[in-house]
C-alpha atoms as a PDB file:
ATOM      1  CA  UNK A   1     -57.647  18.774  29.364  1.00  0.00           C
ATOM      2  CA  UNK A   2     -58.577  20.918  32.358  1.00  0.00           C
ATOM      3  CA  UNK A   3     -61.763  22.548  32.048  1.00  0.00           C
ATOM      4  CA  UNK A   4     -60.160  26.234  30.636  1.00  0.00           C
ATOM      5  CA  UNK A   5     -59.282  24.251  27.615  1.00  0.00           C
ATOM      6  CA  UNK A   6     -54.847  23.946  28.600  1.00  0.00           C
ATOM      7  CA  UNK A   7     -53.938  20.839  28.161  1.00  0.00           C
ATOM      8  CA  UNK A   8     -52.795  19.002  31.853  1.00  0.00           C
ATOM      9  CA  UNK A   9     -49.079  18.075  32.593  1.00  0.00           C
ATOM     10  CA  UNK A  10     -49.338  14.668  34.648  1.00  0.00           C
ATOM     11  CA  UNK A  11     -46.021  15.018  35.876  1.00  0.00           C
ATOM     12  CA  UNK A  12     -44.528  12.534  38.375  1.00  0.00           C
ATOM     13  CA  UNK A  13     -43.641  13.107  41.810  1.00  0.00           C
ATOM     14  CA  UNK A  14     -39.604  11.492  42.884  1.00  0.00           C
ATOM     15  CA  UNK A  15     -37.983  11.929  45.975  1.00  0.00           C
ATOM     16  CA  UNK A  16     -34.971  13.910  45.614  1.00  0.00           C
ATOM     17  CA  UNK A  17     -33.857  11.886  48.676  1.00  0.00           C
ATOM     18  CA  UNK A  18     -33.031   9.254  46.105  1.00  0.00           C
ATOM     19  CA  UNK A  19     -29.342   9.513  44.692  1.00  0.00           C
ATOM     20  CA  UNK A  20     -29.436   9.532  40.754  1.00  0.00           C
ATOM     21  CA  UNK A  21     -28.408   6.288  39.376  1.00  0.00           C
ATOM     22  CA  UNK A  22     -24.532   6.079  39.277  1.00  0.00           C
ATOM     23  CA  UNK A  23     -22.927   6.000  35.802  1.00  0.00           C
ATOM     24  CA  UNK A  24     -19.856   4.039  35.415  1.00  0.00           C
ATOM     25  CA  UNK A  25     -17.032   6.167  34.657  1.00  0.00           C
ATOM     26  CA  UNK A  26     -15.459   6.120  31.383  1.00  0.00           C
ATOM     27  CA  UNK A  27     -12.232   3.796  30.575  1.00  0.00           C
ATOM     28  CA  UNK A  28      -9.428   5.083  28.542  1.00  0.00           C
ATOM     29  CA  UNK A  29      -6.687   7.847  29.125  1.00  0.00           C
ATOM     30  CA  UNK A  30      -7.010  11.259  30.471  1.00  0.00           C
ATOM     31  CA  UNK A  31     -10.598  11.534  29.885  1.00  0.00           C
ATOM     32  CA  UNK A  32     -10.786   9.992  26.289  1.00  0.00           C
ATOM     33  CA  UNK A  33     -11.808   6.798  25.398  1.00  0.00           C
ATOM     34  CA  UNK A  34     -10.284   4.373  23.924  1.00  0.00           C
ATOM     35  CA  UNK A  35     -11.724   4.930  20.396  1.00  0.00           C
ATOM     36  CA  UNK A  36     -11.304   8.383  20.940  1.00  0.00           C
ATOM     37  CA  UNK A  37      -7.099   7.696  21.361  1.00  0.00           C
ATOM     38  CA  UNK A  38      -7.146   4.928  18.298  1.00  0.00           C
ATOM     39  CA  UNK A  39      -8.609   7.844  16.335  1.00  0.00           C
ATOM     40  CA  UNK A  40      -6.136   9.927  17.082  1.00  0.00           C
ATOM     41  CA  UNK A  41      -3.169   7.994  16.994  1.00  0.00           C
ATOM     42  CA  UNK A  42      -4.545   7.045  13.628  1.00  0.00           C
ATOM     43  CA  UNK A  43      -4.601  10.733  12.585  1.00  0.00           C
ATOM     44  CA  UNK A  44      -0.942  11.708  14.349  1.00  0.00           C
ATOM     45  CA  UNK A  45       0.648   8.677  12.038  1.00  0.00           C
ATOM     46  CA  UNK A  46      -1.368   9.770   8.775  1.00  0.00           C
ATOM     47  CA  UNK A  47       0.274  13.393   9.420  1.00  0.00           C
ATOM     48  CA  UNK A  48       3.391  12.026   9.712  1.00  0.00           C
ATOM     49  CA  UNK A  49       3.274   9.517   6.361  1.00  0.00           C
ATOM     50  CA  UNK A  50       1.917  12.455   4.764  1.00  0.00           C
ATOM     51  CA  UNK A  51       4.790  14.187   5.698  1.00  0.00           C
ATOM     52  CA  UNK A  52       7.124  12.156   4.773  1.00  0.00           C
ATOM     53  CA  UNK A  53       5.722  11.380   1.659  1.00  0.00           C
ATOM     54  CA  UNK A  54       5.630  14.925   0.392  1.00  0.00           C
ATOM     55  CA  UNK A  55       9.325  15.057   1.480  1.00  0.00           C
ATOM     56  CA  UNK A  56      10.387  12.297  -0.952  1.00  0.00           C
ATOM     57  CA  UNK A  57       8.007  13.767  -3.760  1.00  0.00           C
ATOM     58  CA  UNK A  58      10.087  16.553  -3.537  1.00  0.00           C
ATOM     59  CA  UNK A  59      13.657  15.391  -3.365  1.00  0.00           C
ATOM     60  CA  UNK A  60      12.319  13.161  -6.270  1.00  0.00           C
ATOM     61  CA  UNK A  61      11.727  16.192  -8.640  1.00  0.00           C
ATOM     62  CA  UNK A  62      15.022  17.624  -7.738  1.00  0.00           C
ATOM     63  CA  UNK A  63      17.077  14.635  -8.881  1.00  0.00           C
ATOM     64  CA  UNK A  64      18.576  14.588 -12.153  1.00  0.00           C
ATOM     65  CA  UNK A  65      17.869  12.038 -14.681  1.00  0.00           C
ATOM     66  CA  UNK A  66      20.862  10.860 -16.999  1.00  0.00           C
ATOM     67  CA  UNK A  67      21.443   8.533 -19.165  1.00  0.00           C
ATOM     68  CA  UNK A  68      25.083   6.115 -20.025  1.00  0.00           C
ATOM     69  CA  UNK A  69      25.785   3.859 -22.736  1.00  0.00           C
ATOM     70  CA  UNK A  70      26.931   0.729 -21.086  1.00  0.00           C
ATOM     71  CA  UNK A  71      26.778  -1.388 -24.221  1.00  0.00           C
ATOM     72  CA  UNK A  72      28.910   1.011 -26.355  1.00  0.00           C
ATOM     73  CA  UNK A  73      31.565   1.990 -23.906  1.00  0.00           C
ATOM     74  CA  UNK A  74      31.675  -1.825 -22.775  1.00  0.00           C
ATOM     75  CA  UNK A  75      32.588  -2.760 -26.374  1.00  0.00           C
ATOM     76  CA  UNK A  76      34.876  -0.165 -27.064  1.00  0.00           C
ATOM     77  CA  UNK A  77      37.159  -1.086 -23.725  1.00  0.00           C
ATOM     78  CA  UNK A  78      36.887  -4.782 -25.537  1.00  0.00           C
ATOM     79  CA  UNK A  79      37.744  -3.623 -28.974  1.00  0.00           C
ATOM     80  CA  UNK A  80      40.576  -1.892 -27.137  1.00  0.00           C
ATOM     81  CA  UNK A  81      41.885  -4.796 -24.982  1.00  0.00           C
ATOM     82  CA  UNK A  82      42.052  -7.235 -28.335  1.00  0.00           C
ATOM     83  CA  UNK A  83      43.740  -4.449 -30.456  1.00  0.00           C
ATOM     84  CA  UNK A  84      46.346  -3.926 -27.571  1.00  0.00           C
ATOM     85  CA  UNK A  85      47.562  -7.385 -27.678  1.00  0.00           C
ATOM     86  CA  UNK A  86      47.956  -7.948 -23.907  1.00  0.00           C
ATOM     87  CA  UNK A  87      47.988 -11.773 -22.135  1.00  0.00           C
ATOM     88  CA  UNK A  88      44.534 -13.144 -21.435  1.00  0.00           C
ATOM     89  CA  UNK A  89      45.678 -12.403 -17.552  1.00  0.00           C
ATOM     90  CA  UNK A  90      46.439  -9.226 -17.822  1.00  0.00           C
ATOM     91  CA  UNK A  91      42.735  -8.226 -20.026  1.00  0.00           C
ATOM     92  CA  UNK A  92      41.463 -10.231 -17.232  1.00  0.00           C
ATOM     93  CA  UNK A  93      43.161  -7.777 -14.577  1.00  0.00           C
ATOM     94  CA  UNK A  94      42.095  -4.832 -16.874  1.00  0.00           C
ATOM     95  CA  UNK A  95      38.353  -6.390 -17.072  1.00  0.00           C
ATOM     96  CA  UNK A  96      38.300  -5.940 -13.760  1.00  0.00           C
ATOM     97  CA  UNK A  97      39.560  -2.820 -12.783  1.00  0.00           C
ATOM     98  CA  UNK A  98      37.370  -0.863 -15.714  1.00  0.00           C
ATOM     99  CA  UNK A  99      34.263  -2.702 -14.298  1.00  0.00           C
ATOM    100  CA  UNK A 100      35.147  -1.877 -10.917  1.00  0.00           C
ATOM    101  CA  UNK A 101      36.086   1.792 -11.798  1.00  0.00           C
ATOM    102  CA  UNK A 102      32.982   1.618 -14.006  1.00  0.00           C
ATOM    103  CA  UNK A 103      30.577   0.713 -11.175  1.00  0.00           C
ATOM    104  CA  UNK A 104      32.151   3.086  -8.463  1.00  0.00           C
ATOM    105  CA  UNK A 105      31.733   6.260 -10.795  1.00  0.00           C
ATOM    106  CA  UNK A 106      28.059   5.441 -11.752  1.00  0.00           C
ATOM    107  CA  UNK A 107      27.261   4.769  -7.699  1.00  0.00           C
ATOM    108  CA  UNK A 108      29.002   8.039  -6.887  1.00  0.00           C
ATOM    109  CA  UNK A 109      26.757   9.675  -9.327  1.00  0.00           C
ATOM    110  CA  UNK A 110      23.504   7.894  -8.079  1.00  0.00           C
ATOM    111  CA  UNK A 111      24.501   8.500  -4.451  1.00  0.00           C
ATOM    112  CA  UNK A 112      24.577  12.592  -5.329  1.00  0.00           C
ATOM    113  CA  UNK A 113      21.090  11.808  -6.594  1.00  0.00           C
ATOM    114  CA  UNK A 114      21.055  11.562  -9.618  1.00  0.00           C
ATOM    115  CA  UNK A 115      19.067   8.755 -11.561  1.00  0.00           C
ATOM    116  CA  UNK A 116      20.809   6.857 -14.531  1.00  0.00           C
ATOM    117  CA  UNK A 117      19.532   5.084 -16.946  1.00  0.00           C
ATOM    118  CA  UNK A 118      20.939   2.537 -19.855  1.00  0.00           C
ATOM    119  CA  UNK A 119      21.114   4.638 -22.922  1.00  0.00           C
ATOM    120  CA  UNK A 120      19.636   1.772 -24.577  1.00  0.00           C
ATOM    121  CA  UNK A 121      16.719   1.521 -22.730  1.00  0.00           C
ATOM    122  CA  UNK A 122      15.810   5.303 -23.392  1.00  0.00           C
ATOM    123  CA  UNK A 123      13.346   6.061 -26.075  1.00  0.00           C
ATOM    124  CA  UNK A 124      13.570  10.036 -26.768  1.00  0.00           C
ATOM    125  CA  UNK A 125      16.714  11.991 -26.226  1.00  0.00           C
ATOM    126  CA  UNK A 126      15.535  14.112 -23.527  1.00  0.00           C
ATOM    127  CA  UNK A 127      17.851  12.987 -20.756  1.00  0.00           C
ATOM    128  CA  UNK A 128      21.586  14.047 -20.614  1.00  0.00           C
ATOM    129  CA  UNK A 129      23.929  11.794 -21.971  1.00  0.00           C
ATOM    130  CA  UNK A 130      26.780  11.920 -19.534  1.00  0.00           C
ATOM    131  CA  UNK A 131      28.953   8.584 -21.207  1.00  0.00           C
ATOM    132  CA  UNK A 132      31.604  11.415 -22.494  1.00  0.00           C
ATOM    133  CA  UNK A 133      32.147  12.080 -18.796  1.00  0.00           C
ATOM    134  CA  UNK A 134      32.006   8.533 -17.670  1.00  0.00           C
ATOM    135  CA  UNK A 135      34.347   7.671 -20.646  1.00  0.00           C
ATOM    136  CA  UNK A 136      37.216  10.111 -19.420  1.00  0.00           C
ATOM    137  CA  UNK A 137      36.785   9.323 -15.680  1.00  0.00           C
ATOM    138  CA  UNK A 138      37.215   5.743 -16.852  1.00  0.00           C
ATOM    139  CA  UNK A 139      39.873   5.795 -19.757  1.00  0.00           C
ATOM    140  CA  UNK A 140      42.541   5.715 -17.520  1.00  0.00           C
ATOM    141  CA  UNK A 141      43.807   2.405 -17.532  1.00  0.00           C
ATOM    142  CA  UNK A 142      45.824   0.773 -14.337  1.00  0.00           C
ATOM    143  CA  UNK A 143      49.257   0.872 -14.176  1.00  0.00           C
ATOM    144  CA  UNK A 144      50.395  -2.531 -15.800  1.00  0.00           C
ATOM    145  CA  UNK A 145      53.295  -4.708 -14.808  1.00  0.00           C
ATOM    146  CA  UNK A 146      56.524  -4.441 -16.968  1.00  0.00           C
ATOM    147  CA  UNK A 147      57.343  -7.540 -18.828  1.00  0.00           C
ATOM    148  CA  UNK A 148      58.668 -10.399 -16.306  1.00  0.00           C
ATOM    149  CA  UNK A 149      62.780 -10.651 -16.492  1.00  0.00           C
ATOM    150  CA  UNK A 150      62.259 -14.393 -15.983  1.00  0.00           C
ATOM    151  CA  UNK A 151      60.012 -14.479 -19.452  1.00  0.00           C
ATOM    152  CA  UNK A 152      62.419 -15.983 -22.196  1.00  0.00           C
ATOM    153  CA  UNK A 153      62.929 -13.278 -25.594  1.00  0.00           C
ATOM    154  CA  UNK A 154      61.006 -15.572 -27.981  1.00  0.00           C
ATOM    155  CA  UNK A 155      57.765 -15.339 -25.764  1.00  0.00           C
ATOM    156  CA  UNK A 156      58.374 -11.335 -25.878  1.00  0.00           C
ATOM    157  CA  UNK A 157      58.782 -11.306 -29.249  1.00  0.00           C
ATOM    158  CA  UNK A 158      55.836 -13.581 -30.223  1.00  0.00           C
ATOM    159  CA  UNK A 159      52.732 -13.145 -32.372  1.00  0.00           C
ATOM    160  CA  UNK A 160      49.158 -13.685 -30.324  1.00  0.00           C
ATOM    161  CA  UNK A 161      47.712 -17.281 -30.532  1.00  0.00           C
ATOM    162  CA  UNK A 162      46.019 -17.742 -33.674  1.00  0.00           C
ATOM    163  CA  UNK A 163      42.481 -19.704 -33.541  1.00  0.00           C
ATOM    164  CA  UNK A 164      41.285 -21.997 -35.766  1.00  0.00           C
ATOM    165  CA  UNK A 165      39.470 -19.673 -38.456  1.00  0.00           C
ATOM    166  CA  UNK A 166      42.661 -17.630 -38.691  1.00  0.00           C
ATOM    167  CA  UNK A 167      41.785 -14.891 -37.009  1.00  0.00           C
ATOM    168  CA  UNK A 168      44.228 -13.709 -34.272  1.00  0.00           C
ATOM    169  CA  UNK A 169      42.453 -13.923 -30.992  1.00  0.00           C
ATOM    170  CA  UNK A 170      42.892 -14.302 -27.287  1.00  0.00           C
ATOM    171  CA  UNK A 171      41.505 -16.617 -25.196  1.00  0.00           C
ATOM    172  CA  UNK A 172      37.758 -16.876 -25.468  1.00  0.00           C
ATOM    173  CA  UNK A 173      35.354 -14.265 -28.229  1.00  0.00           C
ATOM    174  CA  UNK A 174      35.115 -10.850 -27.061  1.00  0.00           C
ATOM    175  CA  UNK A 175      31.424 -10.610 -27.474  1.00  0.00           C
ATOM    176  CA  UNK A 176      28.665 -13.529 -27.995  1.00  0.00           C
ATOM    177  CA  UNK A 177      28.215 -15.111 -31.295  1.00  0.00           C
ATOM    178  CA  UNK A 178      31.429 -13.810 -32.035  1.00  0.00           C
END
């Protein structure tokens, strides 16, 4: 303390001669480091999930929910097939075309956004049942063959095969167990 009672800065005497010491300069990209670009790259692609996540969200709550009976409508074209009395070729031929009809009008449905669901599977009854639609789009069966010229009148004329219980059927049961 100096004698007026102040207290005494001892402060040091440098040469300003002397260059400050250097500082290396900073790596990275246009003045940011690299932490300082992670960061923000990190930021730019949580913007952009964040985005995109909001954007599905959205189209989500705008699709339609519906619901089809696949087990009822699949057992009805059956029933139908075995009362109509057709060759086990030709059912097969039908099979296929109702399944394949079947399939593209339930994909051109999904791909318009809606979201189906087995009828089955749904507990309440608040989604649409569109399996009226369905069934008309579907009911139309393909065009089938005429009878074959070269078939002889007693197979035209004949009863279907019947199985061993008695029962008239076709080729193997229509449903399981059955």
């Amino acid at each position: 303390m100096s004698a007026e009672g102040n207290p005494v800065l001892d402060l040091e005497v440098r040469d300003l001669s002397e260059a400050p010491p250097v500082r290396s300069a900073k790596r990275g990209f246009a003045g940011f480091s690299w932490g300082q670009l992670l960061g923000g790259g990190l930021v730019v692609i949580a913007c952009v999930w964040g985005a995109w996540t909001t954007r599905e969200v959205l189209e989500l709550k705008q699709s339609r929910t519906v619901s089809v009976s696949l087990a009822s409508m699949a057992n009805d074209f059956l029933m139908a097939e075995a009362r109509a009395g057709v060759s086990p070729e030709q059912a097969e031929v039908d099979t296929k075309h109702y399944m394949a009809t079947l399939q593209t009008v339930l994909r051109d449905r999904a791909a318009k956004g809606e979201i189906i669901l087995v009828s089955e599977a749904v507990v309440t009854g608040s989604v649409p049942d569109i399996t009226p639609e369905v069934r008309a789009i579907t009911a139309n069966p393909p065009p089938r063959a005429p009878a074959s010229a070269n078939a002889a009148p007693s197979e035209l004329s004949s009863s279907p095969a019947v199985g061993p219980q008695g029962a008239g059927q076709m080729g193997a049961p229509l449903m399981p167990g059955g």
